[in-house]
Protein backbone atom coordinates (compact mmCIF):
# COMPACT_ATOMS: atom_id res chain seq x y z
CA UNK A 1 0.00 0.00 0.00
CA UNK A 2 1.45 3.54 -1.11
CA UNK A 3 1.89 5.60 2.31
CA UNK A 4 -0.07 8.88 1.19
CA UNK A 5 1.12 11.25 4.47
CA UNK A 6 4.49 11.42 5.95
CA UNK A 7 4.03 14.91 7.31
CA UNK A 8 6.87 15.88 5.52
CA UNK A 9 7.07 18.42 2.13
CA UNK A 10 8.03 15.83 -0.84
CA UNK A 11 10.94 18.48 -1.72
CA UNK A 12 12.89 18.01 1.85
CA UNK A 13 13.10 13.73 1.49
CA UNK A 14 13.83 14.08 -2.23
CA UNK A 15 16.66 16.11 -2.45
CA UNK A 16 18.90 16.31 0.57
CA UNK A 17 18.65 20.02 2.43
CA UNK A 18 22.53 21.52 1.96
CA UNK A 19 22.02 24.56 4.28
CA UNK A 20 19.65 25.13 7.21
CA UNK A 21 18.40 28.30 8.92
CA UNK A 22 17.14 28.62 12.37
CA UNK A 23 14.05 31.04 12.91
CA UNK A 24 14.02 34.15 13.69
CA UNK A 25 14.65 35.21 17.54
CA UNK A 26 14.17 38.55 16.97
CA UNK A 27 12.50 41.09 14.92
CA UNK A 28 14.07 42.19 11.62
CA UNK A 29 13.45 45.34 9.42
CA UNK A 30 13.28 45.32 5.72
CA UNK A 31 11.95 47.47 2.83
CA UNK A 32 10.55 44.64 0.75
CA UNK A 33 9.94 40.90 2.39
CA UNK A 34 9.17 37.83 -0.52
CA UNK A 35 7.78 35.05 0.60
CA UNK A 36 8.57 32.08 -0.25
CA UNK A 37 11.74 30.99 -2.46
CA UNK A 38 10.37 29.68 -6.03
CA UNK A 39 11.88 31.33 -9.28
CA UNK A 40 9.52 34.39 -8.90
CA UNK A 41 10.68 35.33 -5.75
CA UNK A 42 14.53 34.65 -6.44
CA UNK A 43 14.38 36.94 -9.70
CA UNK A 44 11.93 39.27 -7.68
CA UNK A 45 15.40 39.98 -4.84
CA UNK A 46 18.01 39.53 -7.50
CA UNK A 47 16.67 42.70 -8.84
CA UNK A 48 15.55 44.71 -6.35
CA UNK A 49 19.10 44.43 -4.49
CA UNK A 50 20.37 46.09 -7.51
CA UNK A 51 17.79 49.32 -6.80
CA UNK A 52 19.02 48.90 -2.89
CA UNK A 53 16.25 47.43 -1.30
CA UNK A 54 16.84 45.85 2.13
């Protein structure tokens, strides 16, 4: 029988996780904040850091 839940994201057990970030412990200011790391959002901060958004 194919286990359906593993409470685990499919992406973490299929490719192994190189770096790993604690959360946050305190509060952080920033001009812009993208959620969520998918191409969008990568090509979103690659080019805002070039207009000097924090």
């Amino acid at each position: 029988m194919m286990k359906l839940v593993s409470y685990n994201p499919i992406w973490t057990n299929k490719n192994s996780i190189i770096n790993k970030y604690t959360y946050l412990s305190k509060n952080e200011e920033c001009d812009i904040l993208i959620i969520g790391a998918g191409i969008t959002g990568a090509i979103l901060s690659y080019y805002l850091s070039f207009l000097g958004k924090k």
